[in-house]
C-alpha atoms as a PDB file:
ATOM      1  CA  UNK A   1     -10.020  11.997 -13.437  1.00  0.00           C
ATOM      2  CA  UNK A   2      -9.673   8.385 -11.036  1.00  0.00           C
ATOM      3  CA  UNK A   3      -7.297   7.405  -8.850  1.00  0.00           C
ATOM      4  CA  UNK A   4      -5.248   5.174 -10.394  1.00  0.00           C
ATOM      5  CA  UNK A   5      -6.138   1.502  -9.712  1.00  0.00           C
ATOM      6  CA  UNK A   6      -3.167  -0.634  -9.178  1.00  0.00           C
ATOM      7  CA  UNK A   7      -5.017  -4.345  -8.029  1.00  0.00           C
ATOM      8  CA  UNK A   8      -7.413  -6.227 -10.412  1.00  0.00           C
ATOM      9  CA  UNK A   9     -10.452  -5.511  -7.842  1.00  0.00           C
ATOM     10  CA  UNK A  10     -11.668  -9.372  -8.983  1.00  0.00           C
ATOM     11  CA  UNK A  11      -8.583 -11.375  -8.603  1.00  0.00           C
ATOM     12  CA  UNK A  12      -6.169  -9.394  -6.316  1.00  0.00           C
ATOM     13  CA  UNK A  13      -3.555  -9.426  -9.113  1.00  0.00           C
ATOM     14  CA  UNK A  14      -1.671  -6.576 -10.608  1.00  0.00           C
ATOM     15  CA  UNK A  15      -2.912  -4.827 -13.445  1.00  0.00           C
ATOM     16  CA  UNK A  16      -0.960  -2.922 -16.605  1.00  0.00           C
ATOM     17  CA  UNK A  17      -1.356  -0.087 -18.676  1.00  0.00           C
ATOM     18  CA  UNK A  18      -2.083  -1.038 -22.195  1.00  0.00           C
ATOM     19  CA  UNK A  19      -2.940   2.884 -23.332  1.00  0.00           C
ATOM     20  CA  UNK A  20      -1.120   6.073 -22.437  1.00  0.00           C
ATOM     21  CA  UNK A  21      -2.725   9.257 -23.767  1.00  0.00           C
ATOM     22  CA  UNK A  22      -1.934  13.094 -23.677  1.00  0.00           C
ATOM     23  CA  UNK A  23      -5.170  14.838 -24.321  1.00  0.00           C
ATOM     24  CA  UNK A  24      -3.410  18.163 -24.978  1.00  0.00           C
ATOM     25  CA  UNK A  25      -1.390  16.988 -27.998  1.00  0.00           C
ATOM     26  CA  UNK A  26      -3.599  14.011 -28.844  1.00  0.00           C
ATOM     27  CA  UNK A  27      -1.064  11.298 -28.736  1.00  0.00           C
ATOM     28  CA  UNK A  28      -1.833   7.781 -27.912  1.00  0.00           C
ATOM     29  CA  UNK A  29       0.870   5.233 -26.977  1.00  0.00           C
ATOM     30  CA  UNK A  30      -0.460   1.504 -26.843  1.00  0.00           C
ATOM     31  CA  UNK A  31       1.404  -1.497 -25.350  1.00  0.00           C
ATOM     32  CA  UNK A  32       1.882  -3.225 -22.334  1.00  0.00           C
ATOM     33  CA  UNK A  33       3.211  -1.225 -19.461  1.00  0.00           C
ATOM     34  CA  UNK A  34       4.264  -1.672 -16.383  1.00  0.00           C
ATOM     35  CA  UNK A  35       3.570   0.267 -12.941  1.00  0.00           C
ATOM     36  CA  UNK A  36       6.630  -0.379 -11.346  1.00  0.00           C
ATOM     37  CA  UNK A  37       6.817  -0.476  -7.886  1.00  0.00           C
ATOM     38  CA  UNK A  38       3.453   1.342  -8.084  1.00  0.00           C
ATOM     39  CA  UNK A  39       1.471  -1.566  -8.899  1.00  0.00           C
ATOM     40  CA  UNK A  40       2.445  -3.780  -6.397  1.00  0.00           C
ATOM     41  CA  UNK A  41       0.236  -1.275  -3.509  1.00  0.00           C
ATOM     42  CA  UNK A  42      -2.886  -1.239  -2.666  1.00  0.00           C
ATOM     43  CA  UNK A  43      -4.711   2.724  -2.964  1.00  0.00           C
ATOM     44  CA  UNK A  44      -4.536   2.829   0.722  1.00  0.00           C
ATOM     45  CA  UNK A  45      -0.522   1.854   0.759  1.00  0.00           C
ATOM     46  CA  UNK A  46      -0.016   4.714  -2.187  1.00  0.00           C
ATOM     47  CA  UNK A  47      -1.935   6.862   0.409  1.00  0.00           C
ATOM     48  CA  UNK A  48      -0.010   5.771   3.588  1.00  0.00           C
ATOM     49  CA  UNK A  49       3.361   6.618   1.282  1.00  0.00           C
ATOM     50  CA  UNK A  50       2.112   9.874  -0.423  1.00  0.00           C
ATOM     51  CA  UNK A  51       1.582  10.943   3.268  1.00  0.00           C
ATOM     52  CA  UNK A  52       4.719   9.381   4.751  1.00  0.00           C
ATOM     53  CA  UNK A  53       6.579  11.735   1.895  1.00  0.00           C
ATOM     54  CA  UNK A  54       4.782  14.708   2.687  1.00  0.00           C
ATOM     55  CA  UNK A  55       5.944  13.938   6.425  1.00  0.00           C
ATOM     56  CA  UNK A  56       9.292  13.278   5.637  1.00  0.00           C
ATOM     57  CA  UNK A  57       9.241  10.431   6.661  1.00  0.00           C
ATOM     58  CA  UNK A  58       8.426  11.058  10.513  1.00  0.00           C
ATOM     59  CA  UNK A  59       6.373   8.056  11.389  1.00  0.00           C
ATOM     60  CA  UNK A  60       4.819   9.627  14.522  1.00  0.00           C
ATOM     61  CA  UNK A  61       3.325  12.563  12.487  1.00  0.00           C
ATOM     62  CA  UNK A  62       2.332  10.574  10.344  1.00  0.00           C
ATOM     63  CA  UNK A  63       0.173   8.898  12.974  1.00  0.00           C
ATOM     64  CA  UNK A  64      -0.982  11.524  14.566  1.00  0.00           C
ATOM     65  CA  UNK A  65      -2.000  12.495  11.408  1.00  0.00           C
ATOM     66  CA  UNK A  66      -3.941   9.710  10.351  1.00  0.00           C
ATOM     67  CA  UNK A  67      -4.869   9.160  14.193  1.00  0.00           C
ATOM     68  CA  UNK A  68      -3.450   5.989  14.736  1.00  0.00           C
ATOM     69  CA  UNK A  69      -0.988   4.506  17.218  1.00  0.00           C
ATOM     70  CA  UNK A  70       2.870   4.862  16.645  1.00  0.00           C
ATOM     71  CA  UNK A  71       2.988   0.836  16.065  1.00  0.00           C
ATOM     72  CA  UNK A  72       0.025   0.466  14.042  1.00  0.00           C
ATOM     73  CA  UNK A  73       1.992   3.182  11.439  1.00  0.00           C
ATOM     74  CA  UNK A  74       5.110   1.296  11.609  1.00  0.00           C
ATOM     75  CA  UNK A  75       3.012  -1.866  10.973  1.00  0.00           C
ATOM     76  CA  UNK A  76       1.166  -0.727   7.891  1.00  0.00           C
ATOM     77  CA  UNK A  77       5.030   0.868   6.863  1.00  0.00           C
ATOM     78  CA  UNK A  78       6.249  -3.144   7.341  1.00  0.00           C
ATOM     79  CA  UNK A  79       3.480  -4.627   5.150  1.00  0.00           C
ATOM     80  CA  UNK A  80       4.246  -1.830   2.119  1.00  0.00           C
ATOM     81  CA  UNK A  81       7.961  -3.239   2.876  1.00  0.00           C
ATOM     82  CA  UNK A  82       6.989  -6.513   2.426  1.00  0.00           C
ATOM     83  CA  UNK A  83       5.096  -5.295  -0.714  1.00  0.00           C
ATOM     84  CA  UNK A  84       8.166  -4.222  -2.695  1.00  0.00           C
ATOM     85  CA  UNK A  85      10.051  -7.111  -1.658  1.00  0.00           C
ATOM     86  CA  UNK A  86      11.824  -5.946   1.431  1.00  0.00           C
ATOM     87  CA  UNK A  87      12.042  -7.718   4.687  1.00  0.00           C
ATOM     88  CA  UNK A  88      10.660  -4.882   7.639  1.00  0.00           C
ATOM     89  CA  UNK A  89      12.784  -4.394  10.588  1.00  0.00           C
ATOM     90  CA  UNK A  90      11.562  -7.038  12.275  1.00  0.00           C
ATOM     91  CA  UNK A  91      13.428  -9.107  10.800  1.00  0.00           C
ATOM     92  CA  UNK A  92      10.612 -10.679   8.460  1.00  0.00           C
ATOM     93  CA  UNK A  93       8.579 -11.822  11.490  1.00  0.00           C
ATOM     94  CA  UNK A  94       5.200 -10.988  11.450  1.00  0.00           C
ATOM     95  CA  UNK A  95       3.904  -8.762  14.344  1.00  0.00           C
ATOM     96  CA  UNK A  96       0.778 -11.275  15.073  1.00  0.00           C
ATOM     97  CA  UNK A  97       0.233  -8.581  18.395  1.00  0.00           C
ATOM     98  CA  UNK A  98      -0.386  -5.411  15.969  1.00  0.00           C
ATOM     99  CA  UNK A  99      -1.921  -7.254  13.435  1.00  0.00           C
ATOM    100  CA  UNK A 100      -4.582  -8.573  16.074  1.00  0.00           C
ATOM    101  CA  UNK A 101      -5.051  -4.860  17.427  1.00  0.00           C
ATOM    102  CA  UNK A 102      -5.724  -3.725  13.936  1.00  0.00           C
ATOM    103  CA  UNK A 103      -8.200  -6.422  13.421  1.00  0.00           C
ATOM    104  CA  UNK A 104      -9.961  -5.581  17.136  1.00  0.00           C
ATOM    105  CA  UNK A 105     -10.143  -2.049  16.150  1.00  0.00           C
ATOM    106  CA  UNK A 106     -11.533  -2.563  12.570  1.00  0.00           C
ATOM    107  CA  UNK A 107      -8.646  -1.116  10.862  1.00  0.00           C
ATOM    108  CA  UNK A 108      -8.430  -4.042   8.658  1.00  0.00           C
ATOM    109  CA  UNK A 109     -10.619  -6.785   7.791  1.00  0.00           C
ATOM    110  CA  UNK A 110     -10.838 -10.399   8.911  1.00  0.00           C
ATOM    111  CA  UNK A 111      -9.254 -11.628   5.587  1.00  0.00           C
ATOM    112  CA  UNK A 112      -6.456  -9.077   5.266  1.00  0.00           C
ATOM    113  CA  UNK A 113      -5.554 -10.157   8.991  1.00  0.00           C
ATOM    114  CA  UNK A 114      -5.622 -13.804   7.525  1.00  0.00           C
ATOM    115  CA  UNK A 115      -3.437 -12.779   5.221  1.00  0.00           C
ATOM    116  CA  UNK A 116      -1.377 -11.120   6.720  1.00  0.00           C
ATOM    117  CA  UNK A 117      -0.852 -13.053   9.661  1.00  0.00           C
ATOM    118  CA  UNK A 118       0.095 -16.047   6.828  1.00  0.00           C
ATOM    119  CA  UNK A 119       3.013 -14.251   6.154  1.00  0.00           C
END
């Protein structure tokens, strides 16, 4: 089975479930659906969170395990905040410093700094 796919890969836009199925019993559901809170991350911010939970949410193992700096975790953590709506700690002010490190170390690509650095 896939990893769920949350962003229409052509536009950027979130997608919807239009078929639920349960191959044991056979039942199909058809509709429109929603993914919740889901859909609005990327597969990498469903990552960073599945491994934030399983860290209980203890940012610096969670760097450690992913092998990034403290800041660039809590700086990924502030753009799935911004994500579901939230305003990060920072007080909605966008950490141009971190984003640029990101960039230099090709954590992210020249667009999603552009993007990000937009605000």
């Amino acid at each position: 089975m896939h990893p769920i796919i949350t962003r229409d890969p052509v536009s950027g836009n979130e997608l919807i479930v239009t078929r639920l199925e349960c191959p044991q019993s056979g039942i199909v559901i058809e509709g429109q659906f929603s993914l919740g809170w889901i859909g609005r991350l990327s597969r990498e911010q469903l990552d960073f969170v599945e491994l934030l939970v399983k860290n209980r949410g203890n940012i610096q193992k969670l760097a450690a395990d992913l092998d990034i700096a403290y800041n660039t975790a809590r700086s990924r953590l502030d753009e799935i905040v911004t994500a579901l709506g939230g305003t990060p700690e920072s007080n909605g002010r966008v950490d141009r410093r971190l984003i640029l490190d990101r960039l230099a170390s090709k954590e992210i690509s020249v667009e999603e700094a552009m993007r990000l650095l937009r605000g």
